[in-house]
N, C-alpha and C. Protein backbone atom coordinates (compact mmCIF):
# COMPACT_ATOMS: atom_id res chain seq x y z
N UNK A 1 0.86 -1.18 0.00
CA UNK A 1 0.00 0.00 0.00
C UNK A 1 0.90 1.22 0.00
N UNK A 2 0.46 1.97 -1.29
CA UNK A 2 1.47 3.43 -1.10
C UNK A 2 2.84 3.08 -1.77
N UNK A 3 2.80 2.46 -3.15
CA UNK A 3 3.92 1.71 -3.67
C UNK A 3 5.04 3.30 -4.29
N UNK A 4 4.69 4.33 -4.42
CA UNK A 4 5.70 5.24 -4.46
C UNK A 4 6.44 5.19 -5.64
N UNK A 5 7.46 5.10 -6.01
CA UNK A 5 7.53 4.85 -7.93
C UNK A 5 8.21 3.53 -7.81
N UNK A 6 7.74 2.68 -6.94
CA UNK A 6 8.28 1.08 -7.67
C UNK A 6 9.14 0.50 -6.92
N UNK A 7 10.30 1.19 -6.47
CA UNK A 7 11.69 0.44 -6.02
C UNK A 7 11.12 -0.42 -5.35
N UNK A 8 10.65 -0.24 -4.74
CA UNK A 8 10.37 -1.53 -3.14
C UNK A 8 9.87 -2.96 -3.98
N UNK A 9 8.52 -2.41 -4.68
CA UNK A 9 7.78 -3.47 -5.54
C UNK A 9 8.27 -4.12 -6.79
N UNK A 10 9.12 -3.30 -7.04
CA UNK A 10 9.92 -3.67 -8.47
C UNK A 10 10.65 -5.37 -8.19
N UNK A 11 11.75 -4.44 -6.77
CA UNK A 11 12.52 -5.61 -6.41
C UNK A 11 12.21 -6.57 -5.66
N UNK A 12 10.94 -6.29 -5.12
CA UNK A 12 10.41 -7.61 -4.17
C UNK A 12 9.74 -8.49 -4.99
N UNK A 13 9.20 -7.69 -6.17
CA UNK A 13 8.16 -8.56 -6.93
C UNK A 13 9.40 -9.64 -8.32
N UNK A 14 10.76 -9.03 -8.05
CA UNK A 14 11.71 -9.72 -9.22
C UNK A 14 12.33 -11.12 -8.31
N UNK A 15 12.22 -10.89 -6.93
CA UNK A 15 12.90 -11.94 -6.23
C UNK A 15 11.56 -12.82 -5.82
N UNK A 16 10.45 -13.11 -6.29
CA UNK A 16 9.33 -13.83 -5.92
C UNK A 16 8.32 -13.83 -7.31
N UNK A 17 9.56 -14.39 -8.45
CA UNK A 17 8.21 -14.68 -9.72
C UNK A 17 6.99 -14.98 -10.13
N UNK A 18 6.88 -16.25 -9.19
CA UNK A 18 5.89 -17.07 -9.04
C UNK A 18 4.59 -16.53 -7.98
N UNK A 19 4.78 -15.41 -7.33
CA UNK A 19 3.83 -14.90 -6.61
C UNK A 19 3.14 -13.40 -7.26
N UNK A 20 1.70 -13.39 -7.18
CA UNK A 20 1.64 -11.79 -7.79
C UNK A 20 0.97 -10.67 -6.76
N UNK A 21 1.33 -9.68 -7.44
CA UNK A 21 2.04 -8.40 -6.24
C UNK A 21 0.48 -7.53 -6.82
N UNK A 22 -0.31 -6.87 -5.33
CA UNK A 22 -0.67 -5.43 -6.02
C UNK A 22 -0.01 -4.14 -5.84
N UNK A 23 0.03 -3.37 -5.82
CA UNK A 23 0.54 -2.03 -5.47
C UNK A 23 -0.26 -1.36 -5.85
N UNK A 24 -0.71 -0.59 -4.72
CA UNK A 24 -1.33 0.54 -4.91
C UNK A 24 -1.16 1.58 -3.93
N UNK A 25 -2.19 2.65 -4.83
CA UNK A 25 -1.34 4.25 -4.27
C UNK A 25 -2.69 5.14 -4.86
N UNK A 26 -2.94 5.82 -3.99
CA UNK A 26 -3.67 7.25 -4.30
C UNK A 26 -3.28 7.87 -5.34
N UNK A 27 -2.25 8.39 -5.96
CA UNK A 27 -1.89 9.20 -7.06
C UNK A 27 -0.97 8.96 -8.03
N UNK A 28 -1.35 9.51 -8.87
CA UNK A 28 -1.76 9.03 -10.50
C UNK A 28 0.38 9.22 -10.66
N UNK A 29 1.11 9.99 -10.17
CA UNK A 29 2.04 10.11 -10.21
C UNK A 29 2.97 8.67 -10.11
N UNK A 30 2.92 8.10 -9.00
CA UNK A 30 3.38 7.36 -7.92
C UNK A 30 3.07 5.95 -9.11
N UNK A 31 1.73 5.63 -9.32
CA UNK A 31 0.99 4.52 -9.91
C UNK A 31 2.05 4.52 -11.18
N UNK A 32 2.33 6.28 -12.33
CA UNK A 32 2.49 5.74 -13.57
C UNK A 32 3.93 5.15 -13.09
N UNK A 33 5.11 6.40 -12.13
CA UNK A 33 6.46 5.61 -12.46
C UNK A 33 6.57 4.23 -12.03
N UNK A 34 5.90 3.75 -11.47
CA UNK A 34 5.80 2.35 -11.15
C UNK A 34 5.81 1.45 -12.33
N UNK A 35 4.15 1.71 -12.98
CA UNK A 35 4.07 1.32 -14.27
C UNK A 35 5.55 0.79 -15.08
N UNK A 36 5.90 2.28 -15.70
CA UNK A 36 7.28 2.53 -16.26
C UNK A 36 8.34 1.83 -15.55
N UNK A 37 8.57 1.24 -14.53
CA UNK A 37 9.09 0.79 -13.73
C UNK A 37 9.27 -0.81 -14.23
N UNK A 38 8.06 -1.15 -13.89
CA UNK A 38 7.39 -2.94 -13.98
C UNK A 38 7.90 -3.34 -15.54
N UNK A 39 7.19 -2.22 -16.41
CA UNK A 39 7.40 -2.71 -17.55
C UNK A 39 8.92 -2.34 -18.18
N UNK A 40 10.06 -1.02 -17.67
CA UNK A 40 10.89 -1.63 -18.40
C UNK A 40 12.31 -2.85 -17.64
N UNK A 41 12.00 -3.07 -16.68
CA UNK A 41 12.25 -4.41 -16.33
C UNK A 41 11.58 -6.07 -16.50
N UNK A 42 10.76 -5.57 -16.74
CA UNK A 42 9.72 -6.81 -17.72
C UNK A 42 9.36 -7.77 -16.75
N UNK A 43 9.22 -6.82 -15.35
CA UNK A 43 8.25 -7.57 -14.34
C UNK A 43 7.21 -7.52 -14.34
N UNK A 44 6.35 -8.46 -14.65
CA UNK A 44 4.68 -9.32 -14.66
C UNK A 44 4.01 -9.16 -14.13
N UNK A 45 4.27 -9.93 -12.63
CA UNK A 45 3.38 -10.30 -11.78
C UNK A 45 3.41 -9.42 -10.63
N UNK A 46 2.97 -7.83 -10.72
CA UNK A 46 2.77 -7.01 -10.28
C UNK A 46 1.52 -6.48 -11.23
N UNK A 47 0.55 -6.13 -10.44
CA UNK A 47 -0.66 -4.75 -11.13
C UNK A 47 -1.14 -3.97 -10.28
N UNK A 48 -1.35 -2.80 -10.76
CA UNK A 48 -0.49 -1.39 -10.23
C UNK A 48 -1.81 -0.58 -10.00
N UNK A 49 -2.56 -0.03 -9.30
CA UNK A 49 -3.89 0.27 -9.07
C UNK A 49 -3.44 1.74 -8.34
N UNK A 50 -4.56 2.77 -8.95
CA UNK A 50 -4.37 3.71 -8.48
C UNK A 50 -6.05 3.88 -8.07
N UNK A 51 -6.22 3.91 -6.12
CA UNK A 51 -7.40 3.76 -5.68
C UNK A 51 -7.02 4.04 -4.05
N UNK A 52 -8.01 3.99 -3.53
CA UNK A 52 -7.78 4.31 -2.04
C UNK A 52 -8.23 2.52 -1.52
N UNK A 53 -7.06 2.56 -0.92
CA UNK A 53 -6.49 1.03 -0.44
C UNK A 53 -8.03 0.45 0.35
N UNK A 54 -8.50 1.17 1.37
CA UNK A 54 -9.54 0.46 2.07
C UNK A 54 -10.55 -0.07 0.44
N UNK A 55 -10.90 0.85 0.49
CA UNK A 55 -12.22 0.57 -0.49
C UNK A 55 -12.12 -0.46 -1.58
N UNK A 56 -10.98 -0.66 -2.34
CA UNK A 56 -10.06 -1.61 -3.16
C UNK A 56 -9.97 -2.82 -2.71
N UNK A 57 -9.46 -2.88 -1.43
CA UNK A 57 -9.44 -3.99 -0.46
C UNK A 57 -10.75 -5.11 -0.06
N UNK A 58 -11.76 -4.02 0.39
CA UNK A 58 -12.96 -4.67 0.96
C UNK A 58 -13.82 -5.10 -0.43
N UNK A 59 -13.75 -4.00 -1.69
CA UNK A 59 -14.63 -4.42 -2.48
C UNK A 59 -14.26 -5.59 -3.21
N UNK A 60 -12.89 -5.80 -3.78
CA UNK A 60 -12.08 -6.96 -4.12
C UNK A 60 -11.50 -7.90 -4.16
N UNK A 61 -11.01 -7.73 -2.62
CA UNK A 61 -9.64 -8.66 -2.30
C UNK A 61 -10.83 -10.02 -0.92
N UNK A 62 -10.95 -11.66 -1.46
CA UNK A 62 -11.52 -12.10 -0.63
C UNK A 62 -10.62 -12.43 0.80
N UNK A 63 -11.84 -12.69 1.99
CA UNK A 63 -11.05 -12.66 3.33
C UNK A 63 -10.16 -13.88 3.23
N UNK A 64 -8.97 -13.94 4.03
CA UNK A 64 -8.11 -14.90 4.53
C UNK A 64 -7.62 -14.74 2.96
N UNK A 65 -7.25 -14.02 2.43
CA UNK A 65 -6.45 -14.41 1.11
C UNK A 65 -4.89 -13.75 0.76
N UNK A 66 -4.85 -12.51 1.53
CA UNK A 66 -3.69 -11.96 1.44
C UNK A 66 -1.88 -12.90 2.67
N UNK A 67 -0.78 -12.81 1.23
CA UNK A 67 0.07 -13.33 1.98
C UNK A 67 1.15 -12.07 2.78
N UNK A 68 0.60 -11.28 2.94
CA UNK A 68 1.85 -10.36 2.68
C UNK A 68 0.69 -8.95 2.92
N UNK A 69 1.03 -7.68 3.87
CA UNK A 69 0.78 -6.35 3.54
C UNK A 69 2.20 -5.21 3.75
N UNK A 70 2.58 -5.08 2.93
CA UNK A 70 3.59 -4.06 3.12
C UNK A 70 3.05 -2.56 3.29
N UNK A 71 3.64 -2.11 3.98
CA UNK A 71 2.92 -0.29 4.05
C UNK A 71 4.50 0.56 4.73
N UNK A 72 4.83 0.72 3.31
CA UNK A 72 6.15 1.62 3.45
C UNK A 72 6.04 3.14 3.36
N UNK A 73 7.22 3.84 4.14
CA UNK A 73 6.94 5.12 4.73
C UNK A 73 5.49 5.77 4.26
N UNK A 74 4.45 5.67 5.10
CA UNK A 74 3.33 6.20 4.77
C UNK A 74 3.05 8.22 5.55
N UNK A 75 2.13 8.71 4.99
CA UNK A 75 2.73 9.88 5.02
C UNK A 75 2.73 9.90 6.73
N UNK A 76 2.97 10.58 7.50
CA UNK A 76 3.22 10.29 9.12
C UNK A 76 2.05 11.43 9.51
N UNK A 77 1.71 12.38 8.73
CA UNK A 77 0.89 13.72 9.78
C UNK A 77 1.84 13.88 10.82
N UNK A 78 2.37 14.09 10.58
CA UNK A 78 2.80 14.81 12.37
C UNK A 78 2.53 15.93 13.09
N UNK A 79 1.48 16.44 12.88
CA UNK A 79 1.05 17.62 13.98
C UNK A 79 0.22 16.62 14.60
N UNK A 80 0.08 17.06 15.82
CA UNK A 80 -0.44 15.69 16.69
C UNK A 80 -2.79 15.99 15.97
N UNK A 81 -2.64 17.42 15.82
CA UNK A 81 -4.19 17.04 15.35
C UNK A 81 -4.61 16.84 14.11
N UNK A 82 -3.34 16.56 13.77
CA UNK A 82 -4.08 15.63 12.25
C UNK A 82 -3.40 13.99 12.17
N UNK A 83 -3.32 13.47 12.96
CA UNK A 83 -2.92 12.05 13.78
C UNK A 83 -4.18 11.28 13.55
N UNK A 84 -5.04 11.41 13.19
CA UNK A 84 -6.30 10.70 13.21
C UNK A 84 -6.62 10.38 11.38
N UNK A 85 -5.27 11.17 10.52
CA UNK A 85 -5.44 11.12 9.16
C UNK A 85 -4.56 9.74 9.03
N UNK A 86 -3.44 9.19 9.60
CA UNK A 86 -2.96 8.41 9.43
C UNK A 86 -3.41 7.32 9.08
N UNK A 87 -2.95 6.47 8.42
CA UNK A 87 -3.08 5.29 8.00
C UNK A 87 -3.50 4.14 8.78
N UNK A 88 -2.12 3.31 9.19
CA UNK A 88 -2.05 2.68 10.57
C UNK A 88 -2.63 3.46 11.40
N UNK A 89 -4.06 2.43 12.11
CA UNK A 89 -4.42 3.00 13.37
C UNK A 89 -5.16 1.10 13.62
N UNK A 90 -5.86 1.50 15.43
CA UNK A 90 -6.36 -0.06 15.14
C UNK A 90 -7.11 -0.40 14.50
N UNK A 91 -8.11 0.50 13.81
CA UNK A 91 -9.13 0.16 13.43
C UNK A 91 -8.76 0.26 11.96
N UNK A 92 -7.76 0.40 11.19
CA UNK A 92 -7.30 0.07 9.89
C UNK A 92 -6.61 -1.82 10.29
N UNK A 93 -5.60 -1.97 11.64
CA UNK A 93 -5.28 -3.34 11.58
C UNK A 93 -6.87 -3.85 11.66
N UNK A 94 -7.48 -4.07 12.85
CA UNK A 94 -8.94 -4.90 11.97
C UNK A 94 -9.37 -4.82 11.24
N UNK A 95 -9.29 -3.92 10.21
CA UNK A 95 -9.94 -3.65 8.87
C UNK A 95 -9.04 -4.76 7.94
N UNK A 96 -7.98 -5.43 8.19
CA UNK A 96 -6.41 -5.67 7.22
C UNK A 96 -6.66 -7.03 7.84
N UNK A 97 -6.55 -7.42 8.96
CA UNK A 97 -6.83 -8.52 9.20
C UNK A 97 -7.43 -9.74 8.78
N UNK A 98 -8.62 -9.47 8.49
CA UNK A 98 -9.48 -10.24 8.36
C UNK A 98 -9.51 -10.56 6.57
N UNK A 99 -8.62 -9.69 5.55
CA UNK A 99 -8.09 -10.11 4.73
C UNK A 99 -6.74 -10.55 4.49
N UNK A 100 -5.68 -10.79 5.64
CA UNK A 100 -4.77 -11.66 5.81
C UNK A 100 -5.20 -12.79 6.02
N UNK A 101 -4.16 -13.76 5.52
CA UNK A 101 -4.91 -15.31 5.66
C UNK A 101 -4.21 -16.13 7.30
N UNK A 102 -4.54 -16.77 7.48
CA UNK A 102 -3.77 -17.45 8.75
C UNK A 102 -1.98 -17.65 8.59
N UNK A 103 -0.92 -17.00 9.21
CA UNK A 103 0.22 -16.94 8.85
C UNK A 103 0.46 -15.96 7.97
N UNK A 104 -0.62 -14.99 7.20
CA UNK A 104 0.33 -13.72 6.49
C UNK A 104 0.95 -12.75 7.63
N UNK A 105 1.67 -12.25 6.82
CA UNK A 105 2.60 -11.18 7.20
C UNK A 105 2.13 -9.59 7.11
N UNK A 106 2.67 -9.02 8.39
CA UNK A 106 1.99 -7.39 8.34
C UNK A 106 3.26 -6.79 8.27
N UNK A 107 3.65 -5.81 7.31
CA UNK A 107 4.97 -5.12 7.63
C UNK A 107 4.47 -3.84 7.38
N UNK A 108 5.29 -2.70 8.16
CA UNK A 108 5.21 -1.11 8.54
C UNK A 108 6.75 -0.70 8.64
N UNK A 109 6.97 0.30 7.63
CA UNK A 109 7.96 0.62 7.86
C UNK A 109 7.83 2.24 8.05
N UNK A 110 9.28 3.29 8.57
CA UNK A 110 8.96 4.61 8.46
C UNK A 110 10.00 5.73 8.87
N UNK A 111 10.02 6.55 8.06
CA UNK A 111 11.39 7.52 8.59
C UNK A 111 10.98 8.17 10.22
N UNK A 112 10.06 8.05 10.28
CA UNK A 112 9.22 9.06 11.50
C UNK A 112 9.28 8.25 12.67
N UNK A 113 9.77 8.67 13.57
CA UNK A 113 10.11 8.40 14.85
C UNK A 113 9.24 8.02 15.45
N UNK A 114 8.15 8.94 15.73
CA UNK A 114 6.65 9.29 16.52
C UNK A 114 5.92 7.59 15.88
N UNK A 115 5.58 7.94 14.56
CA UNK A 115 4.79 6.91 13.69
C UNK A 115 5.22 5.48 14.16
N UNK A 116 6.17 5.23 13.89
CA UNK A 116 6.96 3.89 14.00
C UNK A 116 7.04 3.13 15.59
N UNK A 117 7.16 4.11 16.27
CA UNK A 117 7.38 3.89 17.96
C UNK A 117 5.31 4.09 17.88
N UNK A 118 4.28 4.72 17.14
CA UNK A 118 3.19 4.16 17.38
C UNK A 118 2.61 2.79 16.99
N UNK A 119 2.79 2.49 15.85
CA UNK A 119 3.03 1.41 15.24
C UNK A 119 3.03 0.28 16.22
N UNK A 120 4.50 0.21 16.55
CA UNK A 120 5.02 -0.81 17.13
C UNK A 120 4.57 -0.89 18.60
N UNK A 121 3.85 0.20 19.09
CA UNK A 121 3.35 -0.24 20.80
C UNK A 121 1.82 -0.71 20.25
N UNK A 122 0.91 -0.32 19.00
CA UNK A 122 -0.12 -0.56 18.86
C UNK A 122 -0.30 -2.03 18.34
N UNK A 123 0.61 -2.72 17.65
CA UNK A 123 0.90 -3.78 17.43
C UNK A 123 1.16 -5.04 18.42
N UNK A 124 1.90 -4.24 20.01
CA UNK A 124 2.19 -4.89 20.57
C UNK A 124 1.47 -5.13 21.57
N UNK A 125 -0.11 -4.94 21.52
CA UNK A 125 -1.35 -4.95 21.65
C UNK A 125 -2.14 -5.81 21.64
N UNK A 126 -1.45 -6.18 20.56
CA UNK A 126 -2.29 -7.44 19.66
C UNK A 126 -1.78 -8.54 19.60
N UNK A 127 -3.17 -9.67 20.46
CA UNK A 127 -3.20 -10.50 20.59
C UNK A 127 -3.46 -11.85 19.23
N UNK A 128 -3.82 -11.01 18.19
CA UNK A 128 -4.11 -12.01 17.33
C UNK A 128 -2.54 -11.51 16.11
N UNK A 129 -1.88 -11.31 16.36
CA UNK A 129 -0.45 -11.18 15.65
C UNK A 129 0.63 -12.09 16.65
N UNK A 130 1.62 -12.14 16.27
CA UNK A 130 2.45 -12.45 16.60
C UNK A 130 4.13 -11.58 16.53
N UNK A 131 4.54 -11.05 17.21
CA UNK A 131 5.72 -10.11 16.76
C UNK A 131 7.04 -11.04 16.35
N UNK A 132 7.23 -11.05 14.95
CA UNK A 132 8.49 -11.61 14.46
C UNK A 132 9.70 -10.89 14.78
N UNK A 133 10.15 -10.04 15.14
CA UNK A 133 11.04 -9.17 15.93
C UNK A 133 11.06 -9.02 16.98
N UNK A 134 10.48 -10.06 18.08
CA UNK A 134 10.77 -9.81 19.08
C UNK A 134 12.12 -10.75 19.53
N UNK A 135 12.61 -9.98 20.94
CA UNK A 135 11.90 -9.23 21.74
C UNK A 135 11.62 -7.61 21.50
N UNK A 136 12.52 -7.44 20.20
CA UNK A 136 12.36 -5.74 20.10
C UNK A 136 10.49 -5.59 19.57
N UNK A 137 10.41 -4.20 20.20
CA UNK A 137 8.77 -4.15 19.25
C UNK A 137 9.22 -3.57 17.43
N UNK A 138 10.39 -2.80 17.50
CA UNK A 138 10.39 -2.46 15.93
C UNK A 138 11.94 -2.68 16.10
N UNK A 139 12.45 -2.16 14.72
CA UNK A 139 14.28 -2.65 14.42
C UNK A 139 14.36 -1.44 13.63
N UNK A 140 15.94 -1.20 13.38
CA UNK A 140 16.27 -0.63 12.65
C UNK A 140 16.48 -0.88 11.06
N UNK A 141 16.24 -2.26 11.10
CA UNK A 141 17.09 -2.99 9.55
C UNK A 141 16.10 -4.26 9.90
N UNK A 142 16.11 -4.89 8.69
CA UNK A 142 14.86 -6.42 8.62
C UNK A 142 15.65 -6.82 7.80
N UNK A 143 16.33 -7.99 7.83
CA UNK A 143 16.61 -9.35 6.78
C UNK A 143 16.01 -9.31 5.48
N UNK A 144 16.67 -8.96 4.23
CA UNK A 144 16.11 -9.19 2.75
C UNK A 144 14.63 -8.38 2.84
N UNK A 145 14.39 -7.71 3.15
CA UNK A 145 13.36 -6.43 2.91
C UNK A 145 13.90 -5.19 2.60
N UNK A 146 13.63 -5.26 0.91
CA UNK A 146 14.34 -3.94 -0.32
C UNK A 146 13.70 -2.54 0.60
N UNK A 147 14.32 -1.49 0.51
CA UNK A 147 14.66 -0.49 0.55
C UNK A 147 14.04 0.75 -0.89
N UNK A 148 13.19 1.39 -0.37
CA UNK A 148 12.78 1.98 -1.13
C UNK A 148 13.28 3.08 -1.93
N UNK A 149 13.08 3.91 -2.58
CA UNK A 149 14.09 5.47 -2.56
C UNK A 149 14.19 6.18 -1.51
N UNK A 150 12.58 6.57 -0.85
CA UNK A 150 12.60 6.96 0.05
C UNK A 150 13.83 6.66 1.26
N UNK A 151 13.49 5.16 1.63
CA UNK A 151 13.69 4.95 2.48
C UNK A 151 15.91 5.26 2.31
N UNK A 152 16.10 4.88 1.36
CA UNK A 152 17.71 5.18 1.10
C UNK A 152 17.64 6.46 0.90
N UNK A 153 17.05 7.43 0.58
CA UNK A 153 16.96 9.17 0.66
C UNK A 153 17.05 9.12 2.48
N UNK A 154 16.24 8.71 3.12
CA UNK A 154 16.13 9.17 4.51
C UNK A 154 17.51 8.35 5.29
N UNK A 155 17.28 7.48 4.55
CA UNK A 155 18.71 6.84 5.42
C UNK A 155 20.01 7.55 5.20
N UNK A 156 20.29 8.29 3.71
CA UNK A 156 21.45 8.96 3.47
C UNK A 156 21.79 10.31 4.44
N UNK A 157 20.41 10.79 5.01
CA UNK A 157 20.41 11.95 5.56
C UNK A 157 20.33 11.83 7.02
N UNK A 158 20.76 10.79 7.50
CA UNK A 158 20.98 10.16 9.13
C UNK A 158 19.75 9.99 9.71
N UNK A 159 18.32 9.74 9.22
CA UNK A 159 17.56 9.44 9.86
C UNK A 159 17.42 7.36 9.58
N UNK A 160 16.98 7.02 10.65
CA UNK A 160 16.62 5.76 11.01
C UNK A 160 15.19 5.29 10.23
N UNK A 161 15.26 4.11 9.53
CA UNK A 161 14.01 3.70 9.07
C UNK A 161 13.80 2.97 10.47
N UNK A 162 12.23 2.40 10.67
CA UNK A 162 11.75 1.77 11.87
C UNK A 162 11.01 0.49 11.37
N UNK A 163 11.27 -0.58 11.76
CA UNK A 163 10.39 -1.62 10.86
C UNK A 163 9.80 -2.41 11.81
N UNK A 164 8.42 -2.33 11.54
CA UNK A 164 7.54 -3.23 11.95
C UNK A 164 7.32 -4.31 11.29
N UNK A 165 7.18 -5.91 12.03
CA UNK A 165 7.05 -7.14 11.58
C UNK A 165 6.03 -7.99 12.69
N UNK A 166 4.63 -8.39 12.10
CA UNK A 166 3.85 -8.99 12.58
C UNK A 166 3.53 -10.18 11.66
N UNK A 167 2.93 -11.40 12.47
CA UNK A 167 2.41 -12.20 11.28
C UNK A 167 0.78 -12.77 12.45
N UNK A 168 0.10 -12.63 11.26
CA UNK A 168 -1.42 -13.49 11.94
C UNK A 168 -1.52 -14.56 12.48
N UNK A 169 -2.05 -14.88 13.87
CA UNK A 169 -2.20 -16.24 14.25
C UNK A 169 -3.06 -16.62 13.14
């Protein structure tokens, strides 16, 4: 969710052929370089949707079917009264849930300090996940999980990515 121009999806979707990827993103920007992306590497099994993720999700995607939700640096709001625009909240994980299948994977990643340290205490909440990083609630770095532009833009400039890793009982 929030695939950004590709890097993340490009390379996750080239090291997992046999599996197919959605990506999607609110704006028409983000969706085409992706596009341009997929196709001039002549990766497939990615399709690239430009839509607002809930609505996409519930109208399309059946329950228990997703293996995998990635949600990389999403925008953070950080004035504390627009905190309620965010993405991740609990009532987006029960919304996500119940289209993960038994054993998918929830990942959150984020340059934002605040976001990531919310994330990871709201996660650690939850009884129907399991934290694959523990005992930490988030990390600095995750095993073979590509790196976005973003996320190598923010890392070049000394800020810390934060990664969240849950998987569904």
């Amino acid at each position: 969710i929030g695939c950004g121009i590709g890097d993340f999806i490009a390379k996750t979707a080239a090291d997992s052929p046999a599996t197919n990827f959605i990506a999607i993103d609110y704006y028409n920007k983000g969706c085409d370089k992706t596009c341009r992306r997929l196709e001039k590497q002549g990766i497939t099994n990615v399709r690239v949707l430009r839509v607002e993720a809930r609505e996409f999700v519930a109208a399309h995607i059946p329950l228990d079917s997703l293996t995998a939700v990635f949600i990389n640096c999403p925008d953070p709001w950080p004035k504390k009264r627009h905190r309620k625009r965010r993405l991740v909240s609990s009532d987006f994980i029960d919304f996500i849930k119940v289209y993960l299948q038994p054993g998918g994977d929830f990942f959150f990643a984020t340059d934002f300090e605040d976001y990531g340290l919310d994330v990871a205490a709201l996660m650690a909440t939850r009884t129907d996940f399991a934290n694959i990083l523990a005992p930490d609630l988030c990390r600095f770095d995750i095993d073979n999980y590509h790196r976005s532009k973003y996320m190598l833009k923010f890392m070049a400039e000394g800020k810390n990515i934060r990664f969240v890793h849950y998987r569904k009982h």
